[in-house]
N, C-alpha and C. Protein backbone atom coordinates (compact mmCIF):
# COMPACT_ATOMS: atom_id res chain seq x y z
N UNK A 1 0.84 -1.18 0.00
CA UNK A 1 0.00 0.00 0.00
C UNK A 1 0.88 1.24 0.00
N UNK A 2 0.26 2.19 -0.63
CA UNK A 2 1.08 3.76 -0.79
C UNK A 2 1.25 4.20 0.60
N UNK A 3 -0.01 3.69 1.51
CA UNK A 3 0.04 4.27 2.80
C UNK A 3 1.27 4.41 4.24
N UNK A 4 2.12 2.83 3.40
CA UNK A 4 3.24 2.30 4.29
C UNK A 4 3.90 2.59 3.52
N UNK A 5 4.52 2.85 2.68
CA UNK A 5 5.31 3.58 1.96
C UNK A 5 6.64 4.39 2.95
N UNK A 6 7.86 3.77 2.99
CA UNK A 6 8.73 4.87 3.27
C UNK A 6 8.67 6.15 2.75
N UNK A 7 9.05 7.40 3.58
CA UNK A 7 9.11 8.51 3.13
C UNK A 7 10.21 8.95 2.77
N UNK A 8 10.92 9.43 1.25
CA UNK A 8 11.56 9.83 0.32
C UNK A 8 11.72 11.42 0.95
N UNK A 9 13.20 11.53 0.34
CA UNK A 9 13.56 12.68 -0.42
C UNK A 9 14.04 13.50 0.53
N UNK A 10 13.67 14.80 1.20
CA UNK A 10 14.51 15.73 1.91
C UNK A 10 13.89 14.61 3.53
N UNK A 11 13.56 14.05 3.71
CA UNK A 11 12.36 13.64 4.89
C UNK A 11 13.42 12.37 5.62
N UNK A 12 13.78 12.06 4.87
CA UNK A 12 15.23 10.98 5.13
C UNK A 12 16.39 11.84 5.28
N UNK A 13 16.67 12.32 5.10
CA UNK A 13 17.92 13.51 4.99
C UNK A 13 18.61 13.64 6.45
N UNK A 14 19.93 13.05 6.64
CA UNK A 14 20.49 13.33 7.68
C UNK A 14 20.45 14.44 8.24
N UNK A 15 20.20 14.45 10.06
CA UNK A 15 20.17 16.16 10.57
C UNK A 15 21.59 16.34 11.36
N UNK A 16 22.42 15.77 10.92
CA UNK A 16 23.84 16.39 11.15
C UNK A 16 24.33 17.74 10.64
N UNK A 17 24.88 18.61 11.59
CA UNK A 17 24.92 19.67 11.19
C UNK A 17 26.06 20.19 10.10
N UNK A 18 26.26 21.06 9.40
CA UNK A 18 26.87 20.79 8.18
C UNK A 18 27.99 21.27 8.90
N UNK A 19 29.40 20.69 8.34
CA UNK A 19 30.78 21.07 8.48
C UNK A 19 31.06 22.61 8.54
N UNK A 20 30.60 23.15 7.70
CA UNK A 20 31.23 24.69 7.92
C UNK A 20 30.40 25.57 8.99
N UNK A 21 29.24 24.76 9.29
CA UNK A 21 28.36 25.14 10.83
C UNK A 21 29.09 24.84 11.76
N UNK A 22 29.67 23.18 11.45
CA UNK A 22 30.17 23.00 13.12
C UNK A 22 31.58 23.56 13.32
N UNK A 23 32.43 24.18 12.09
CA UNK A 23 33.53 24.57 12.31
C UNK A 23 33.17 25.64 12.92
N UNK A 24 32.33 26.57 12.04
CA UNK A 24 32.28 28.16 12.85
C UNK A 24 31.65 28.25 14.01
N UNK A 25 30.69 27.07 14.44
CA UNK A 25 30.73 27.21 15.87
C UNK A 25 31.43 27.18 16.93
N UNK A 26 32.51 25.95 16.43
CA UNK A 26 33.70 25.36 17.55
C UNK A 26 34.53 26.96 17.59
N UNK A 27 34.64 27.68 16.59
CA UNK A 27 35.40 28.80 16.67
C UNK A 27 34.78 29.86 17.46
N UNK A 28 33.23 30.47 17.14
CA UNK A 28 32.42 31.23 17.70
C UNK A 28 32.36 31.10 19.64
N UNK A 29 32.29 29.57 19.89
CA UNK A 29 32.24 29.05 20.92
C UNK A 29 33.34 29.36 21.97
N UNK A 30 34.61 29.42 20.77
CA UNK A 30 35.98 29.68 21.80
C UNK A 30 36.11 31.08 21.67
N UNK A 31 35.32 32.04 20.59
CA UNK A 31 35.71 33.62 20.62
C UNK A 31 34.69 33.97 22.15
N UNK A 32 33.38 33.28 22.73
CA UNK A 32 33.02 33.85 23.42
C UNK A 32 33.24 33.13 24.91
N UNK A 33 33.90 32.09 24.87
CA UNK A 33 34.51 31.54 26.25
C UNK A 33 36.14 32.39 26.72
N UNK A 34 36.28 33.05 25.55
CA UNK A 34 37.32 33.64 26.03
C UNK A 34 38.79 33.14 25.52
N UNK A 35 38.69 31.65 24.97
CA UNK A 35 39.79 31.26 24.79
C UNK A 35 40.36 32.12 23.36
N UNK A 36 39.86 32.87 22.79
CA UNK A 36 40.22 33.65 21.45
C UNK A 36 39.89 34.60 21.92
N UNK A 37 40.70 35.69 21.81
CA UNK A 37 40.61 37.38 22.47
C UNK A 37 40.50 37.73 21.50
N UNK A 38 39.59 39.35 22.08
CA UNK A 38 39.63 40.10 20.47
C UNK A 38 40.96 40.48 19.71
N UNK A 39 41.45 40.50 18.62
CA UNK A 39 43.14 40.74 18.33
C UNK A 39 43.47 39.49 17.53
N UNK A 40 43.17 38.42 18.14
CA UNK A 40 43.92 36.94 18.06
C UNK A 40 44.10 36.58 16.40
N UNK A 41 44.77 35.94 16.61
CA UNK A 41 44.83 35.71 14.69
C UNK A 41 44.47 34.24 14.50
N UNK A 42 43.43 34.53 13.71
CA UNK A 42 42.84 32.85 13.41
C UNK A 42 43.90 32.27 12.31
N UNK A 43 43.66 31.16 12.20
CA UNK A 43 44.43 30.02 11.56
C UNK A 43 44.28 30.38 9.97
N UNK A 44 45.20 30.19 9.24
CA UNK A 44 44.65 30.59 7.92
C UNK A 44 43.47 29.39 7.29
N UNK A 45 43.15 29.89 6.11
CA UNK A 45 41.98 28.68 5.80
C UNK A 45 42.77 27.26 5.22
N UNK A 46 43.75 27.31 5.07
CA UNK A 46 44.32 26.25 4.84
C UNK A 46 44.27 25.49 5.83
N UNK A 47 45.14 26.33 7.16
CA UNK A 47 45.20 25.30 8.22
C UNK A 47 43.76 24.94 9.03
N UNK A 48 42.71 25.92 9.11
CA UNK A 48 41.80 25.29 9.43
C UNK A 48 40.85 24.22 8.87
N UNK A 49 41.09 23.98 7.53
CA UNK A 49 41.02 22.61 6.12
C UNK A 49 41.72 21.33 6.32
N UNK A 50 42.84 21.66 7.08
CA UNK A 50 43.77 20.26 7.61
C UNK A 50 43.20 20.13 9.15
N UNK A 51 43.01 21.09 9.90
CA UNK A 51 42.80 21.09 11.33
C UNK A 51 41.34 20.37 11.33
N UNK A 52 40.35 20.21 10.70
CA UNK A 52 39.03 20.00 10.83
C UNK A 52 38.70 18.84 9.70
N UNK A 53 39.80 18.41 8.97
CA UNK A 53 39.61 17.83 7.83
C UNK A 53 38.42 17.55 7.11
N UNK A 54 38.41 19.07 6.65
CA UNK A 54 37.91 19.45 5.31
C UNK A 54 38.27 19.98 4.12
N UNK A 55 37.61 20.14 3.41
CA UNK A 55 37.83 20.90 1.76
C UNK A 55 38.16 22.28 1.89
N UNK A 56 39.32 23.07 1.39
CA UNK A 56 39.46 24.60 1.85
C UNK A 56 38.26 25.60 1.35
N UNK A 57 36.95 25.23 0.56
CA UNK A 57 36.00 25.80 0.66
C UNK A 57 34.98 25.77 1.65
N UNK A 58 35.30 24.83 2.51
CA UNK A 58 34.56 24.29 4.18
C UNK A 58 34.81 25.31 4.93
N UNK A 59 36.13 25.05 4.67
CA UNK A 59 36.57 26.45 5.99
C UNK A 59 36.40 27.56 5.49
N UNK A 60 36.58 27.98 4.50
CA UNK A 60 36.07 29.13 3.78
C UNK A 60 35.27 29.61 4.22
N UNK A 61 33.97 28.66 3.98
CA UNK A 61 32.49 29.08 4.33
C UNK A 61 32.52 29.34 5.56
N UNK A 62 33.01 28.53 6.40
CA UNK A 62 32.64 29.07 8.08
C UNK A 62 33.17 30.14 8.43
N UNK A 63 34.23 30.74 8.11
CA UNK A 63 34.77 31.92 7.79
C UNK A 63 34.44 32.75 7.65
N UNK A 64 33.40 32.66 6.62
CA UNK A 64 32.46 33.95 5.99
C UNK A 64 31.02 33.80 6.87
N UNK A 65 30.78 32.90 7.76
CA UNK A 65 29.76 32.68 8.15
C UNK A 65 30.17 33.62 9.63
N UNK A 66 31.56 33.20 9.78
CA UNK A 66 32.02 34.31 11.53
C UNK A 66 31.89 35.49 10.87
N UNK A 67 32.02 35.88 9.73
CA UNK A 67 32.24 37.39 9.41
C UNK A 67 31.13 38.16 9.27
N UNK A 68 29.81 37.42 8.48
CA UNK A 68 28.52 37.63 8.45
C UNK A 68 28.18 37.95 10.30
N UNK A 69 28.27 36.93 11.32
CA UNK A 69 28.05 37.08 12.57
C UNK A 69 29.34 38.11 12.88
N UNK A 70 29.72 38.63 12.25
CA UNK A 70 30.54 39.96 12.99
C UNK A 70 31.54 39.53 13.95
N UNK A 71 32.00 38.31 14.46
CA UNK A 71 32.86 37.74 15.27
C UNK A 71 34.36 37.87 14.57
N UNK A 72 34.86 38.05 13.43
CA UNK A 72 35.84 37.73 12.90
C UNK A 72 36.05 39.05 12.00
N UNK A 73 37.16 39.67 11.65
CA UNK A 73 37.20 40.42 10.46
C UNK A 73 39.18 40.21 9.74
N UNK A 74 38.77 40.34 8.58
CA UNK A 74 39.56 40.33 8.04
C UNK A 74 40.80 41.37 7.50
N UNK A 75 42.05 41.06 6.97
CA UNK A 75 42.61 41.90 7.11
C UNK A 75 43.93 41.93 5.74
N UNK A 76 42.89 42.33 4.39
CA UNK A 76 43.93 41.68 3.26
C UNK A 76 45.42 41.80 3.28
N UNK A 77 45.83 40.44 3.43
CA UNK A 77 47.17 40.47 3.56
C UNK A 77 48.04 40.32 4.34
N UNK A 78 47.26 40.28 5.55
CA UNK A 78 47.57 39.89 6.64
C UNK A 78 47.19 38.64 7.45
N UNK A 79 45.71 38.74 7.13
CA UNK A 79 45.12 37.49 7.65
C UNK A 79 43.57 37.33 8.65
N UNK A 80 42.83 36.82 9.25
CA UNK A 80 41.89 37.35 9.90
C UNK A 80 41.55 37.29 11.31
N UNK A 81 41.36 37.45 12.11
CA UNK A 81 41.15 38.50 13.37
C UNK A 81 39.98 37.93 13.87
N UNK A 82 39.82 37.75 15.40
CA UNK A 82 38.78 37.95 16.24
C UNK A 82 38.95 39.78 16.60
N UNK A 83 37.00 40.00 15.84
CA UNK A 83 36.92 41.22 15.91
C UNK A 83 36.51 41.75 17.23
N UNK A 84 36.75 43.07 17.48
CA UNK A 84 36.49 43.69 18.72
C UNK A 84 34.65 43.22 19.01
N UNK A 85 34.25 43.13 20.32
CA UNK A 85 32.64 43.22 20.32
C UNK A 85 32.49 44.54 19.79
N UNK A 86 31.03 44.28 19.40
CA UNK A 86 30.22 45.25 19.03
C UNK A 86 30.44 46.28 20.28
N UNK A 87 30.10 47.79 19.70
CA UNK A 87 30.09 49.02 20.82
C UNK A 87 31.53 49.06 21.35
N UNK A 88 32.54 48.45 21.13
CA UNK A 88 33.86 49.01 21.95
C UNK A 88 34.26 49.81 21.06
């Protein structure tokens, strides 16, 4: 019967959270426990691609995902930064 029918398609879909979520959290997590001060110099995206073993567009993304959340800023040429909080 159609009625017993497994359910297909996004409905099966693993709810593991995606890699460049759980990277920028593990990072977000340590910018607000303190273990990353504002100043600190994050890892380049390479090394956070070997450190988390992923694809250097993984880390990429989580990257741009701290920067979107304002936690991180960048600094061409130098490299990127835990940014000051907001209001200092």
């Amino acid at each position: 019967m159609i009625e017993d029918a497994e359910p297909t398609g996004a409905l099966t879909m693993p709810t593991a959270e995606a890699p460049y979520r759980r990277i920028a959290n593990d990072i977000a997590g340590k910018i607000k426990s303190g273990e990353l001060k504002p100043g600190d110099k994050l890892p380049s995206t390479r090394e956070l691609a070997e450190t988390y073993s992923v694809h250097m567009n993984t880390a990429s993304r989580a990257l741009s995902l701290l920067h979107d959340r304002e936690l991180i800023t960048g600094q061409p040429g130098r490299g990127t930064y835990v940014a000051e909080p907001p209001g200092q």
